[in-house]
C-alpha atoms as a PDB file:
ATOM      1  CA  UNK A   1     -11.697 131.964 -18.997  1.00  0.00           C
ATOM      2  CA  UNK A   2     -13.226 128.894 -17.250  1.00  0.00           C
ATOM      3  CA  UNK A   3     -11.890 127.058 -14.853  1.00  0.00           C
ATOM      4  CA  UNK A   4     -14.778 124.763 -14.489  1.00  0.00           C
ATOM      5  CA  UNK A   5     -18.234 124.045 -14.657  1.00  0.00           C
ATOM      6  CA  UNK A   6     -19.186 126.806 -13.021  1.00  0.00           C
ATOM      7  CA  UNK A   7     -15.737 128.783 -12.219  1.00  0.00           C
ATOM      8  CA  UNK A   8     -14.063 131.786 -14.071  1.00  0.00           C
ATOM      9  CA  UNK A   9     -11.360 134.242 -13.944  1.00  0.00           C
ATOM     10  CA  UNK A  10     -11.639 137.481 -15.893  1.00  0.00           C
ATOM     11  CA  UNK A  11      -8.202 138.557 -16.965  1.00  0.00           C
ATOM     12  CA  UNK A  12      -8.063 142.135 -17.922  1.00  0.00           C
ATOM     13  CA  UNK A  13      -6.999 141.634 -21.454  1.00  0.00           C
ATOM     14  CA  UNK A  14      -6.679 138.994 -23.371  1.00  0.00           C
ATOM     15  CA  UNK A  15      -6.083 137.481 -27.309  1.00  0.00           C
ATOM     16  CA  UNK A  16      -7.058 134.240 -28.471  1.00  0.00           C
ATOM     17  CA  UNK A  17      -5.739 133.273 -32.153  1.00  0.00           C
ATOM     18  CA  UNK A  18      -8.496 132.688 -35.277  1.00  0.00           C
ATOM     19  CA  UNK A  19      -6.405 128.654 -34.602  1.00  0.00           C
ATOM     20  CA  UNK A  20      -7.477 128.421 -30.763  1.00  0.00           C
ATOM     21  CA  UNK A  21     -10.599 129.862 -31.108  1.00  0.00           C
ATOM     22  CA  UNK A  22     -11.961 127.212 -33.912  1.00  0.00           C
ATOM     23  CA  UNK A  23     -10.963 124.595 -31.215  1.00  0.00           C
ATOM     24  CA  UNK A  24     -12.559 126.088 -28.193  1.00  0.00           C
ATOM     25  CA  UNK A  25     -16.469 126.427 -27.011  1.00  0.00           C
ATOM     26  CA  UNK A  26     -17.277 130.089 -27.756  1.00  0.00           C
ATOM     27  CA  UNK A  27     -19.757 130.146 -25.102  1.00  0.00           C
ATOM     28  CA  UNK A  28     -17.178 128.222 -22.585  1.00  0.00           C
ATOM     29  CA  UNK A  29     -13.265 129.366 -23.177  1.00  0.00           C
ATOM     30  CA  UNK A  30     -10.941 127.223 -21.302  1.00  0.00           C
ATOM     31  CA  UNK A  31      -7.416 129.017 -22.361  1.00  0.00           C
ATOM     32  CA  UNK A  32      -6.309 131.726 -24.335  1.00  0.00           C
ATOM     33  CA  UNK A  33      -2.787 132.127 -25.822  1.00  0.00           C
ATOM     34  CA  UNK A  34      -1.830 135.477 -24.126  1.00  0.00           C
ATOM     35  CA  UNK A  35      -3.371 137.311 -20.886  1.00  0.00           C
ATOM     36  CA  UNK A  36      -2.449 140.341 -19.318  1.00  0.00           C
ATOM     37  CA  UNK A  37      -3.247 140.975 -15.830  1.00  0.00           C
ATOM     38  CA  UNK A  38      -3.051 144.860 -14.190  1.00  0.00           C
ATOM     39  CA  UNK A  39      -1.951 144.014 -10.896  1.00  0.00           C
ATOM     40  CA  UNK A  40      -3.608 146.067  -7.859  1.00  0.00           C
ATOM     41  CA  UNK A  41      -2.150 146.304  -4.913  1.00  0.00           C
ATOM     42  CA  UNK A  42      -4.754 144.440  -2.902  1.00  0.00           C
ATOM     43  CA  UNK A  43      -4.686 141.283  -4.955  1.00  0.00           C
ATOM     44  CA  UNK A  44      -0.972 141.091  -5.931  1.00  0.00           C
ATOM     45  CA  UNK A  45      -0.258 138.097  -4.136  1.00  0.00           C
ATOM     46  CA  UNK A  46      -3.005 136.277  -5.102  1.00  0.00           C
ATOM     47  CA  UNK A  47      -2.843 137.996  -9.047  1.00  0.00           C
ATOM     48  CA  UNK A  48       1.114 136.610  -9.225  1.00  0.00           C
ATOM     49  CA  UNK A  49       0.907 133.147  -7.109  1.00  0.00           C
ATOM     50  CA  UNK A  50      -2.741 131.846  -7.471  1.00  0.00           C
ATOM     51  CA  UNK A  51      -3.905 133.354 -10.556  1.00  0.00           C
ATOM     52  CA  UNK A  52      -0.898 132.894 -12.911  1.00  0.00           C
ATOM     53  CA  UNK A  53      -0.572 129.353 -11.472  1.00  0.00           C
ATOM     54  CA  UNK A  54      -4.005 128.479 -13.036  1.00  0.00           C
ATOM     55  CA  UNK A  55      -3.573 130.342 -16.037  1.00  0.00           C
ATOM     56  CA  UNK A  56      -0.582 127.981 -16.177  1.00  0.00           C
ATOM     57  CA  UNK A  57      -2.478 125.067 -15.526  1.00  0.00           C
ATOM     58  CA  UNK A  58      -5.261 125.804 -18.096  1.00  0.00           C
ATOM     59  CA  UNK A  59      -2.192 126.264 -20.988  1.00  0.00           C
ATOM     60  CA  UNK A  60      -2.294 129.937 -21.311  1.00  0.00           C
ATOM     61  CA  UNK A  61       0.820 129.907 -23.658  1.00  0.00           C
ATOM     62  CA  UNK A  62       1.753 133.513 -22.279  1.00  0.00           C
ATOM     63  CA  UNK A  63       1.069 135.874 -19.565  1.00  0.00           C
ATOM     64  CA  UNK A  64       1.770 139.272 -18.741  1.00  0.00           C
ATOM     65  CA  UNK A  65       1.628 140.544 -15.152  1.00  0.00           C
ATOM     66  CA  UNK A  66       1.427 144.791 -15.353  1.00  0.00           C
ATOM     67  CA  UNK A  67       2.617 146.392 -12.281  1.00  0.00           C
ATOM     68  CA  UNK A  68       1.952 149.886 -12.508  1.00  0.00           C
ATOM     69  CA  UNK A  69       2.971 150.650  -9.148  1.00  0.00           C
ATOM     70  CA  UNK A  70       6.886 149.385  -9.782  1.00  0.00           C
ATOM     71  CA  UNK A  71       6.497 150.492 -13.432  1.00  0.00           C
ATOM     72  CA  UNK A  72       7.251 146.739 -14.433  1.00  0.00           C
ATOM     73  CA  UNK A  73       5.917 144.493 -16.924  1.00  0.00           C
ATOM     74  CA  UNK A  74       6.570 140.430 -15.909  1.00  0.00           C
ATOM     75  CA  UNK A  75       6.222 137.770 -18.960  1.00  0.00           C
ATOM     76  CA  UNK A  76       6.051 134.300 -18.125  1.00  0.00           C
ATOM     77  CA  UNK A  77       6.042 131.477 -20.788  1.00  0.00           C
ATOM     78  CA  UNK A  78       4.007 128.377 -21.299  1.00  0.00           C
ATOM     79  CA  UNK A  79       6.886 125.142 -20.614  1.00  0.00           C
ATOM     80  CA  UNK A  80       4.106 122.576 -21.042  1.00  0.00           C
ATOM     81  CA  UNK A  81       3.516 121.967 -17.466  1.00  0.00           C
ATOM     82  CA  UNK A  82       2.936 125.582 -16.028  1.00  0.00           C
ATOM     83  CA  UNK A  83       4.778 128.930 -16.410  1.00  0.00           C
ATOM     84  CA  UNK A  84       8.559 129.682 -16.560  1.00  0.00           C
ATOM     85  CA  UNK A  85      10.165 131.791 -14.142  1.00  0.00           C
ATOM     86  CA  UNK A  86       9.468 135.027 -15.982  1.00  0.00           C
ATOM     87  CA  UNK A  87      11.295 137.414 -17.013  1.00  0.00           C
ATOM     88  CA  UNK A  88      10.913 141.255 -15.686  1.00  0.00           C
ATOM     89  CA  UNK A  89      10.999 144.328 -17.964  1.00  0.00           C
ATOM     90  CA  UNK A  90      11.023 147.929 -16.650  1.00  0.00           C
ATOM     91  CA  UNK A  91      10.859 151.398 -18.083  1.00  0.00           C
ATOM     92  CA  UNK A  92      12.674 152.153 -21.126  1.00  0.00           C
ATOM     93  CA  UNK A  93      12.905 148.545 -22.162  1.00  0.00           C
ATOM     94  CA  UNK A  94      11.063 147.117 -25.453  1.00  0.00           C
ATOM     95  CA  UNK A  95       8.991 143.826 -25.361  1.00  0.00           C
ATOM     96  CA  UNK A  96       7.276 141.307 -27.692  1.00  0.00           C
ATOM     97  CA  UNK A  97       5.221 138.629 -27.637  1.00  0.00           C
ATOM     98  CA  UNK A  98       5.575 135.438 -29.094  1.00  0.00           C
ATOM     99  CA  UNK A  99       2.085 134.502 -29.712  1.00  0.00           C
ATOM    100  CA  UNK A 100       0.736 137.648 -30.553  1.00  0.00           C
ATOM    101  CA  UNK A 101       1.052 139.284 -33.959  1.00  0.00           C
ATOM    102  CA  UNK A 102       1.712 143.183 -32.442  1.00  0.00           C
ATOM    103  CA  UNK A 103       4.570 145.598 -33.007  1.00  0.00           C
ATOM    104  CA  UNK A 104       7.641 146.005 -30.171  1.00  0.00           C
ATOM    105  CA  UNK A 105       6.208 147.978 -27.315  1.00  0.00           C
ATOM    106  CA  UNK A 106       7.412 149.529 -24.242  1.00  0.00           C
ATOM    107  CA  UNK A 107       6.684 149.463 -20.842  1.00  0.00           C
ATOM    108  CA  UNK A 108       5.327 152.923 -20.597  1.00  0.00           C
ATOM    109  CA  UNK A 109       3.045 151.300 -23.518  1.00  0.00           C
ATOM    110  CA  UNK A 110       1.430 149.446 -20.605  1.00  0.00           C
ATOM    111  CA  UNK A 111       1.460 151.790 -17.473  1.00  0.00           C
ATOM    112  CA  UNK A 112      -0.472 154.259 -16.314  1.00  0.00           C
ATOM    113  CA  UNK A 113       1.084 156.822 -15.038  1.00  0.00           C
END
């Protein structure tokens, strides 16, 4: 997803809808309406401050922060000027997304363990 002229991030997943994509450069993408980030333990800090913040700024409508280390599974929300708080889900518990068209899944779903 660019950032700029010359700037990207690479999330580790992401969707963008048949609606986004006719309004976006195929060759340049500038949002996406969901990204999921694995979070490592090296770049955690930077993957849940830095990252999501921009991701926020570029109107990613939602993003999913996977920590397979604490077996939790953050989703934060597009408000219109950045990200909500989040909210944090952990084993056992079922989540959905709002902008993409997938079944109920579970944490375990998206960890590795």
């Amino acid at each position: 997803i660019w950032t700029g002229t010359h700037t990207y991030l690479e999330p580790d997943l992401f969707y963008i809808s048949a609606e986004l994509e006719a309004r976006l450069d195929p060759q340049h993408r500038t949002t996406a309406d969901l990204v999921i980030e694995v979070i490592s333990p090296g770049s955690a800090i930077y993957d849940r401050n830095t990252k999501a913040d921009t991701y926020g700024a570029l109107g990613v409508r939602e993003l999913w922060l996977v920590d397979e280390t604490a077996s939790t599974i953050e989703i934060r929300r597009q408000t219109g000027s950045g990200f909500d708080a989040g909210t944090i889900h952990t084993r056992g518990e079922r989540i959905a997304s709002t902008v993409f068209p997938a079944p109920v899944l579970t944490v375990e779903q998206l960890s590795h363990d």
